[in-house]
N, C-alpha and C. Protein backbone atom coordinates (compact mmCIF):
# COMPACT_ATOMS: atom_id res chain seq x y z
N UNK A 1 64.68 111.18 -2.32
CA UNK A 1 63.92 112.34 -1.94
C UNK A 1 63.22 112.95 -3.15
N UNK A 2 63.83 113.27 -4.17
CA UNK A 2 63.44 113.33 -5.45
C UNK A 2 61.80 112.76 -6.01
N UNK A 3 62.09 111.77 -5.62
CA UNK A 3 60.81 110.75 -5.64
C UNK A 3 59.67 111.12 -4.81
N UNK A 4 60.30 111.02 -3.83
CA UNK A 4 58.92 111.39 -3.23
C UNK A 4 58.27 112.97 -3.24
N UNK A 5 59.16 113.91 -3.87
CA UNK A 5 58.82 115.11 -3.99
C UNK A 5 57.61 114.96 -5.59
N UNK A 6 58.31 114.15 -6.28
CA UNK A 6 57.93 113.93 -7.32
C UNK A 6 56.09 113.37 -7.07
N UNK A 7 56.30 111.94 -6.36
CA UNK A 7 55.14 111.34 -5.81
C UNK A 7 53.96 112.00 -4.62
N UNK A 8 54.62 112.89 -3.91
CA UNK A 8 53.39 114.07 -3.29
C UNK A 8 53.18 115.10 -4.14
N UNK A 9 53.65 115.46 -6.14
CA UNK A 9 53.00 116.21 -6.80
C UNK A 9 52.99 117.74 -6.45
N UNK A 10 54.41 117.90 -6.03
CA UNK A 10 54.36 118.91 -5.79
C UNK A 10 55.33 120.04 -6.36
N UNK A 11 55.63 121.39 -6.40
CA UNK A 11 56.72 121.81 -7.12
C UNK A 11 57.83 122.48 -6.45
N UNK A 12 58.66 121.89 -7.18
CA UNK A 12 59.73 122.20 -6.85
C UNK A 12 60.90 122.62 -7.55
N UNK A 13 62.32 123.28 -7.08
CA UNK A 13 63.07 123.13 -7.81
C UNK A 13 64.40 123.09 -7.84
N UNK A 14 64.99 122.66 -8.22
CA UNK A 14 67.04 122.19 -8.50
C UNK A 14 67.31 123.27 -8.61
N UNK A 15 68.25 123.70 -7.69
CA UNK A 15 69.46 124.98 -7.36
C UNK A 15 70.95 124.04 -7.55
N UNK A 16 71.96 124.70 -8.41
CA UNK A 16 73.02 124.41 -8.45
C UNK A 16 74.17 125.10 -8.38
N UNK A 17 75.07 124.75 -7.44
CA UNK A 17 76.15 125.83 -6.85
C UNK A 17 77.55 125.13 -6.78
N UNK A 18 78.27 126.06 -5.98
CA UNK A 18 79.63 125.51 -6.22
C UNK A 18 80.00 124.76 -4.97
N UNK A 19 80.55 123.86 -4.23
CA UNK A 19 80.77 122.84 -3.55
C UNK A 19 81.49 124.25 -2.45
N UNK A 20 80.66 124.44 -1.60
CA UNK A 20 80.99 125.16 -0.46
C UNK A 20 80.22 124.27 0.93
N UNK A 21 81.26 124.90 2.08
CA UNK A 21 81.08 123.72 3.77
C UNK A 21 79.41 124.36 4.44
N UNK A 22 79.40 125.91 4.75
CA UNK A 22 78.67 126.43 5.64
C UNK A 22 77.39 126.74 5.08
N UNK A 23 76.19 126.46 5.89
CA UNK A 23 75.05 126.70 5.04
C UNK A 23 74.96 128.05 5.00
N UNK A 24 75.38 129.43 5.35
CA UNK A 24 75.47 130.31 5.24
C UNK A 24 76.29 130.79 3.87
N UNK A 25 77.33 130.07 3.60
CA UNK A 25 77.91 129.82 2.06
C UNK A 25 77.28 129.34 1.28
N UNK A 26 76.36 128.53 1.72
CA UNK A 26 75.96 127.55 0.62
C UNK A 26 74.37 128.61 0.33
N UNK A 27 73.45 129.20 1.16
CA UNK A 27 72.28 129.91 0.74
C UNK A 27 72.95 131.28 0.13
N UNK A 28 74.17 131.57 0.05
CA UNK A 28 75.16 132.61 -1.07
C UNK A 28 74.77 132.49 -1.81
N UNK A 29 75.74 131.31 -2.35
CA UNK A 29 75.66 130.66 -3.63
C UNK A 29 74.81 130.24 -4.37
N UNK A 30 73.54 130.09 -3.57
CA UNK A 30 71.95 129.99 -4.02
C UNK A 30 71.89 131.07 -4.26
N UNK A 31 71.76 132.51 -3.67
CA UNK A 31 71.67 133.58 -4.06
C UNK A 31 69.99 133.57 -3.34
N UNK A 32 69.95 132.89 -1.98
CA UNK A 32 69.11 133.10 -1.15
C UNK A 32 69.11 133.40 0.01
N UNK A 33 68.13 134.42 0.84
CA UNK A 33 68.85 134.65 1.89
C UNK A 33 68.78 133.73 3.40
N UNK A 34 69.91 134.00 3.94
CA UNK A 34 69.90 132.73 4.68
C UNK A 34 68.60 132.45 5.50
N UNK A 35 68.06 133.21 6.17
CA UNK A 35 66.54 133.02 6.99
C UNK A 35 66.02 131.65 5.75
N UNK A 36 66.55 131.35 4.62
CA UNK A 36 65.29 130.76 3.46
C UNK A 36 66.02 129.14 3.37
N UNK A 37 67.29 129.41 3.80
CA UNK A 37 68.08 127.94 3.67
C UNK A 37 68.07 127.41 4.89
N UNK A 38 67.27 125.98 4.62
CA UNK A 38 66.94 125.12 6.05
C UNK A 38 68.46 124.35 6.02
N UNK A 39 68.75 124.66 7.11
CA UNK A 39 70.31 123.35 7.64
C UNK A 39 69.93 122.68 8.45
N UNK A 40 70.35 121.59 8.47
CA UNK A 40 70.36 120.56 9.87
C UNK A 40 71.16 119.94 10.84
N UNK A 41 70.55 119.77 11.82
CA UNK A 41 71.89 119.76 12.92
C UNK A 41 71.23 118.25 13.75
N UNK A 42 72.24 117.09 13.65
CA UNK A 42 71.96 115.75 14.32
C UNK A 42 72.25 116.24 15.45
N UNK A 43 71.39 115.32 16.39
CA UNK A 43 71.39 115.30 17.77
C UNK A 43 70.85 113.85 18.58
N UNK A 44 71.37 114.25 19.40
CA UNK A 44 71.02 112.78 20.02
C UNK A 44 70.98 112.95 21.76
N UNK A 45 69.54 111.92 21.47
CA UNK A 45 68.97 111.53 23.22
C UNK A 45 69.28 110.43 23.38
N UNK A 46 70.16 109.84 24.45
CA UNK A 46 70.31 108.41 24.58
C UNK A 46 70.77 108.33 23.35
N UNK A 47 69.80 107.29 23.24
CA UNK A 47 70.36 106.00 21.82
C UNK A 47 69.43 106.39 20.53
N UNK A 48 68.85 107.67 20.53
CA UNK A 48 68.00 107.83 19.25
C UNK A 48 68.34 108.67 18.66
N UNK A 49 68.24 108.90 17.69
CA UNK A 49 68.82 110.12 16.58
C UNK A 49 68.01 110.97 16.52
N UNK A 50 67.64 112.40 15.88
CA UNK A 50 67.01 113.24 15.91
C UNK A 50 67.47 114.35 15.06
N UNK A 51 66.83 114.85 13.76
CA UNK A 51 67.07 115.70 12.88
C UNK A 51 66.46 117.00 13.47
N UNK A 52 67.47 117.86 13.42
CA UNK A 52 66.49 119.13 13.80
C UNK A 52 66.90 120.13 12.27
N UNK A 53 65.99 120.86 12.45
CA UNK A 53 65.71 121.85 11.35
C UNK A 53 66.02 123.37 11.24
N UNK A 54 66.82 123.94 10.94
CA UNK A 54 66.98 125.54 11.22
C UNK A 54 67.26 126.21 10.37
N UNK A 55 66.92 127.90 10.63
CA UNK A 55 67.52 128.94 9.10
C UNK A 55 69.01 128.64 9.25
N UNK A 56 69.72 129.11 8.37
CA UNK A 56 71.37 129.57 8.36
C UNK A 56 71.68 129.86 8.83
N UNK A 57 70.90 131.54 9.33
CA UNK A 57 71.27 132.17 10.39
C UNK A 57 71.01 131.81 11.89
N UNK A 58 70.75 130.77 11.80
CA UNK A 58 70.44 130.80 13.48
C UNK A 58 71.35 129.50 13.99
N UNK A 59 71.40 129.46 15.32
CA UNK A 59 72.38 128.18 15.83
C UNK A 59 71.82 127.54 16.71
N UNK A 60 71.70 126.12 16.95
CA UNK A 60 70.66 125.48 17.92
C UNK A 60 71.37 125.32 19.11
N UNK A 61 70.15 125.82 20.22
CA UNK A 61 70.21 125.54 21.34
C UNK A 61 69.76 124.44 22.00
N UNK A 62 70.68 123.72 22.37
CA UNK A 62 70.49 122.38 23.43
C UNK A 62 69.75 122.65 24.44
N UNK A 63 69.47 123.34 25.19
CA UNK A 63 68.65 123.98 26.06
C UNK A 63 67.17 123.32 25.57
N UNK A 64 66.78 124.37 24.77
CA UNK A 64 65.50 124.69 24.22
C UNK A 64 65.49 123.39 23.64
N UNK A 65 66.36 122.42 22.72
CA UNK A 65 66.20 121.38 22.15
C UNK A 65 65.32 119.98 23.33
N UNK A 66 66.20 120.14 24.59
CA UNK A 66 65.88 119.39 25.73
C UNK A 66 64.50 119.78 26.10
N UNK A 67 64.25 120.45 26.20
CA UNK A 67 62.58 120.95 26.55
C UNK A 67 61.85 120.37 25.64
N UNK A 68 61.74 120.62 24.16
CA UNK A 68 60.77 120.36 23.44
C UNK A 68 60.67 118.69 22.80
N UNK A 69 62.12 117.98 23.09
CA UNK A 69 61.94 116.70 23.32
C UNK A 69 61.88 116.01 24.68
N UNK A 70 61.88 116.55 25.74
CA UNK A 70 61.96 115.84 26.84
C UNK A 70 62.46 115.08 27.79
N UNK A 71 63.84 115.40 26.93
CA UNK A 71 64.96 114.45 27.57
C UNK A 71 66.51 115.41 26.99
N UNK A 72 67.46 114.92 27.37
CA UNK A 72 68.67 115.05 27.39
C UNK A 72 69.20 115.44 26.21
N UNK A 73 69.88 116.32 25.87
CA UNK A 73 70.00 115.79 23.81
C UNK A 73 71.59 116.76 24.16
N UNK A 74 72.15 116.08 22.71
CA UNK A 74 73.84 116.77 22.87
C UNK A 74 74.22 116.42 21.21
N UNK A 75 74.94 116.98 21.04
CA UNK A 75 74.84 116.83 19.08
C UNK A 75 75.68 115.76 19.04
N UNK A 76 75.14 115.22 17.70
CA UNK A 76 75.60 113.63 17.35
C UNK A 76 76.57 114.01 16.46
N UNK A 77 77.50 112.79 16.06
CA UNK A 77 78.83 113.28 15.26
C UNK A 77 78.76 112.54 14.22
N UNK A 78 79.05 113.33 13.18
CA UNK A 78 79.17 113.11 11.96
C UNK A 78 79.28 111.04 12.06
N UNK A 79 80.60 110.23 12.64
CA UNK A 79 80.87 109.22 12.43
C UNK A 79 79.18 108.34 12.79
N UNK A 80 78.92 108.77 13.73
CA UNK A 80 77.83 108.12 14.54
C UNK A 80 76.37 107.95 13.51
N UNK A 81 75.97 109.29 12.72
CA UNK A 81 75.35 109.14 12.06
C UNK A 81 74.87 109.08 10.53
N UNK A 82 76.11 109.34 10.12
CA UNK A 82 76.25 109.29 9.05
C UNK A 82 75.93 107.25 7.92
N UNK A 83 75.69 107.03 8.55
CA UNK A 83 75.47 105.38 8.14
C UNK A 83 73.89 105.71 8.16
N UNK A 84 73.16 106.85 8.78
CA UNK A 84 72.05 106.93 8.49
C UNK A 84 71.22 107.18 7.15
N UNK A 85 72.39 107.63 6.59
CA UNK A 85 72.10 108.61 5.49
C UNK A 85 72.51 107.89 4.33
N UNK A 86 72.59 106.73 3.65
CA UNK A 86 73.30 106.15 3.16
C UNK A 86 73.63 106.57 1.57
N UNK A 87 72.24 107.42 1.04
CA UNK A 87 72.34 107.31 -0.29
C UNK A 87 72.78 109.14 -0.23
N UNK A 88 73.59 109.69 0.57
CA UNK A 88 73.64 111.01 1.02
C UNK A 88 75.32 111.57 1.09
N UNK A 89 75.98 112.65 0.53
CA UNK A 89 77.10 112.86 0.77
C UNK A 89 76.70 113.41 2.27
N UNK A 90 78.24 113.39 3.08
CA UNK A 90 78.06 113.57 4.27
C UNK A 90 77.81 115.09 4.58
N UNK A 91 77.05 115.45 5.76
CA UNK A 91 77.16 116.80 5.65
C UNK A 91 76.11 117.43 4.61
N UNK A 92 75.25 116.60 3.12
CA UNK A 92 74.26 117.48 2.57
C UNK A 92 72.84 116.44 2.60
N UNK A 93 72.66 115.76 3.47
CA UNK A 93 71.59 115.17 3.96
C UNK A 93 70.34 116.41 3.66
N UNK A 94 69.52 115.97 3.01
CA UNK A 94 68.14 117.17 2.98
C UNK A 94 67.30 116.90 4.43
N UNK A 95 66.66 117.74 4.91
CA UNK A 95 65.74 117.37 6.20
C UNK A 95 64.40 117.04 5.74
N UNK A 96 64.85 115.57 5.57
CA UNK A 96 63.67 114.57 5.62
C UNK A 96 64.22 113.85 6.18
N UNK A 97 64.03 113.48 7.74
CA UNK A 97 64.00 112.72 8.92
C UNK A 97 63.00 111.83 8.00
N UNK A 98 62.18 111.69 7.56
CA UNK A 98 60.92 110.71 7.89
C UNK A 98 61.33 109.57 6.80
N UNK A 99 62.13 110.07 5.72
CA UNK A 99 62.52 109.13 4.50
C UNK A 99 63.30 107.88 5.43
N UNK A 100 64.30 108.26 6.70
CA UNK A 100 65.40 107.90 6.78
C UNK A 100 65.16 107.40 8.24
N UNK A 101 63.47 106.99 8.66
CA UNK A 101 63.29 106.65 10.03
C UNK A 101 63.72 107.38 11.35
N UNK A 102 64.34 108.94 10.91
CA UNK A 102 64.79 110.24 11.76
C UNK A 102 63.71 111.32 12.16
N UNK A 103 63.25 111.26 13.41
CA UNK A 103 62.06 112.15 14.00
C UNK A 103 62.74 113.31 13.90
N UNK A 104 62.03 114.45 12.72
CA UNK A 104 62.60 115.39 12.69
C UNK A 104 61.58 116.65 13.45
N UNK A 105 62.36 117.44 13.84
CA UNK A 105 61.82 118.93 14.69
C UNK A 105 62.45 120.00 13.90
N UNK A 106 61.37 121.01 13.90
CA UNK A 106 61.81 122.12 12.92
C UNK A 106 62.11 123.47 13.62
N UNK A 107 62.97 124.13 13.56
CA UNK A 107 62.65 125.55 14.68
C UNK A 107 61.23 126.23 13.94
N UNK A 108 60.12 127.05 14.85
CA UNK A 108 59.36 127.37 14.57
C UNK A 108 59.43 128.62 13.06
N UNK A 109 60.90 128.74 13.27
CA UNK A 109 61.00 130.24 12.71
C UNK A 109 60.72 130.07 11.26
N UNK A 110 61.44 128.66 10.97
CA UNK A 110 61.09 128.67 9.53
C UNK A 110 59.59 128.73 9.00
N UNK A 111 58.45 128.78 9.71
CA UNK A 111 57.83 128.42 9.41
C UNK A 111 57.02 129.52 8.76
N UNK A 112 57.64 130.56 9.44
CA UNK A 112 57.41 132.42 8.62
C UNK A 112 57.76 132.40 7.37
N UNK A 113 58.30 131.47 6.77
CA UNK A 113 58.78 131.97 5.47
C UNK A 113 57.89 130.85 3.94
N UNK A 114 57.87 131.99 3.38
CA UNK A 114 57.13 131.31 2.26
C UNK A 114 57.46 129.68 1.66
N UNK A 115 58.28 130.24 1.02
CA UNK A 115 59.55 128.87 0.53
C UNK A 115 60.99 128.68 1.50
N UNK A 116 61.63 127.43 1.41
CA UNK A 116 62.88 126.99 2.09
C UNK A 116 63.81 126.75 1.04
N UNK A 117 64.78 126.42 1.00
CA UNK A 117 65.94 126.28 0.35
C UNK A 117 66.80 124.45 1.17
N UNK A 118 67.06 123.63 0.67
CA UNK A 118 68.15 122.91 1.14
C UNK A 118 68.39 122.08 0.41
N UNK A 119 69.56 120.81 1.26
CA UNK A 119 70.62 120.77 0.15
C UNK A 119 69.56 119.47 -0.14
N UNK A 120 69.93 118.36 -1.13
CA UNK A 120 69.75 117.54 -1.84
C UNK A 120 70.24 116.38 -1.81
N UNK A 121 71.22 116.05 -0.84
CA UNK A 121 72.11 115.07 -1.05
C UNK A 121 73.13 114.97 -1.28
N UNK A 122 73.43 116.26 -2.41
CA UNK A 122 75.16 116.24 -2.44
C UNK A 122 75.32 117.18 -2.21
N UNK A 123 76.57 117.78 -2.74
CA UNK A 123 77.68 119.06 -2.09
C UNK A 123 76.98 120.28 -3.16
N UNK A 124 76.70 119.59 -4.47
CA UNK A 124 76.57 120.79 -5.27
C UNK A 124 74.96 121.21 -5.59
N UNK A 125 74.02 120.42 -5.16
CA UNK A 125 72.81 120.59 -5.50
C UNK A 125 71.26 120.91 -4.51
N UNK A 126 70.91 121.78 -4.14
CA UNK A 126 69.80 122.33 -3.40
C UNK A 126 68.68 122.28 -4.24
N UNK A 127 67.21 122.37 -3.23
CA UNK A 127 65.82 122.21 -3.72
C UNK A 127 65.36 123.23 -2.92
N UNK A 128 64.67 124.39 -3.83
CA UNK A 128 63.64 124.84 -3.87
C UNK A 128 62.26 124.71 -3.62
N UNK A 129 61.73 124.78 -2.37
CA UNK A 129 60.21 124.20 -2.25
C UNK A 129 59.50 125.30 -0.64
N UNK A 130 57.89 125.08 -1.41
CA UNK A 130 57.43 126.33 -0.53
C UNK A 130 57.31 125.28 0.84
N UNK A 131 56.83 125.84 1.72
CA UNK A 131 57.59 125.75 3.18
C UNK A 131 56.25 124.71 3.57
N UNK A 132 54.69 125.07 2.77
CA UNK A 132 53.44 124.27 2.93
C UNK A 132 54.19 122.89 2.46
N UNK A 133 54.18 122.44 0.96
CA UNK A 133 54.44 121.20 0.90
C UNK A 133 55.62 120.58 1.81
N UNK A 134 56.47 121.09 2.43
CA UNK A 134 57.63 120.75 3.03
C UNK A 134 56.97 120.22 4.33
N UNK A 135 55.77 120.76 5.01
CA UNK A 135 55.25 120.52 6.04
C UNK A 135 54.67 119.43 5.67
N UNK A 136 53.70 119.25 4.65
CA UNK A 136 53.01 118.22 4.47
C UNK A 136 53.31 117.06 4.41
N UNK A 137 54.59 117.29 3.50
CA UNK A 137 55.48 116.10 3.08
C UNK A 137 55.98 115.44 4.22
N UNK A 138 56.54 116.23 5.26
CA UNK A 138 57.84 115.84 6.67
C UNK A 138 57.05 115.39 7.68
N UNK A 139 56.14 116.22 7.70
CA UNK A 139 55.22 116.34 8.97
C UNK A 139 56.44 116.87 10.24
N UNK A 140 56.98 117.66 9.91
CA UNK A 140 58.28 117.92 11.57
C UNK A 140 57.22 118.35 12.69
N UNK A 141 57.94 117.90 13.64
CA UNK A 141 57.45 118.28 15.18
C UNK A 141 58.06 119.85 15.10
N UNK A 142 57.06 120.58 14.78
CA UNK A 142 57.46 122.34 14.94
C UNK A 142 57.66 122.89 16.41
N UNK A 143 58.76 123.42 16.96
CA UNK A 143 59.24 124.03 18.32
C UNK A 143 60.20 125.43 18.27
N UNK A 144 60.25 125.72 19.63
CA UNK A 144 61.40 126.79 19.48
C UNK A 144 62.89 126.23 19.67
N UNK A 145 63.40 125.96 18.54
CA UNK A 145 65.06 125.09 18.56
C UNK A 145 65.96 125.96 18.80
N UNK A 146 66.05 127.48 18.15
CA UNK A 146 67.19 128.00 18.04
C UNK A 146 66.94 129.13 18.20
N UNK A 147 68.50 130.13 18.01
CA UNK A 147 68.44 131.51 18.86
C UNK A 147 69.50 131.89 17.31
N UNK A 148 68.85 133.39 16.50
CA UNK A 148 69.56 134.00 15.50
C UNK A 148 71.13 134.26 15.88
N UNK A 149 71.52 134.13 14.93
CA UNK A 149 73.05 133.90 14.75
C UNK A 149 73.41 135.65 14.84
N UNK A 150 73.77 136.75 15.83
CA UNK A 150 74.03 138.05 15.71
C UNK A 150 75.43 138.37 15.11
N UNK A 151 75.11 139.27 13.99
CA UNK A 151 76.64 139.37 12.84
C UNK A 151 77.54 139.88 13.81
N UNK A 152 79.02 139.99 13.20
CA UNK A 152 79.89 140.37 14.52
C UNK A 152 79.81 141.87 13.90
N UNK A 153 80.15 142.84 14.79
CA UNK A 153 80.82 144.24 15.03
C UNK A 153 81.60 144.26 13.58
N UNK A 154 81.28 145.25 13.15
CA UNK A 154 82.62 145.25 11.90
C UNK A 154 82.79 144.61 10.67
N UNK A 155 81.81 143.45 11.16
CA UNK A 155 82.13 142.36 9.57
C UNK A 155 81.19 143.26 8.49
């Protein structure tokens, strides 16, 4: 990924943090706010894989996912797709569907925001990049994927 960030000439930059699970932990530890850290959530129609794209704060809806692909979709499991990802710790896959032959869809929301945040490949390292080259680069099928994550009462 590196490479090709490198080879579309564009800028970017290495965030380094401490080996945390939730992308809501993990855009912390960036010291960005979550609306800015893209996570991704596998899914699957039939027999095809499918990267979708979302803030931190928000959680994808299967619903809305089924509409804007056209068929059936139900989240894929870690075992199932993870052989996709080969040069990738599990779980910090960056959303580039397109490196990895994965049709990726983005929730529209990110698309409000200047720059994105995500991970890199491993546990400890995120990239910095404005949200234009990210488009250019991915090309994602942009839709409405997801519904904001509402904080609880009290926390």
């Amino acid at each position: 990924m590196i490479d090709c960030l490198n080879e579309s000439k564009v800028h970017y930059e290495i965030l380094h943090h401490p080996e945390v699970v939730t992308a809501q932990r993990i855009a912390e530890a960036e010291h960005v706010k979550a609306r800015h850290h893209a996570k991704f959530v596998m899914v699957k129609s039939g027999d095809r894989h499918l990267m979708t794209v979302l803030p931190a704060d928000h959680q994808l809806d299967l619903e809305k996912v089924a509409r804007a692909i056209g068929a059936g979709a139900a989240l894929d499991t870690e075992k199932e797709f993870k052989s996709l990802f080969p040069d990738c710790a599990v779980g910090a896959m960056p959303p580039f569907g397109n490196l990895y032959g994965v049709p990726t869809y983005m929730d529209k929301s990110l698309t409000q925001e200047d720059y994105i945040v995500f991970e890199a490949g491993t546990q400890t390292e995120a990239i910095k990049l404005s949200y234009r080259d990210y488009e250019k680069i991915v090309k994602p099928r942009v839709e409405d994927l997801a519904l904001k994550i509402q904080p609880m009462k009290g926390a």
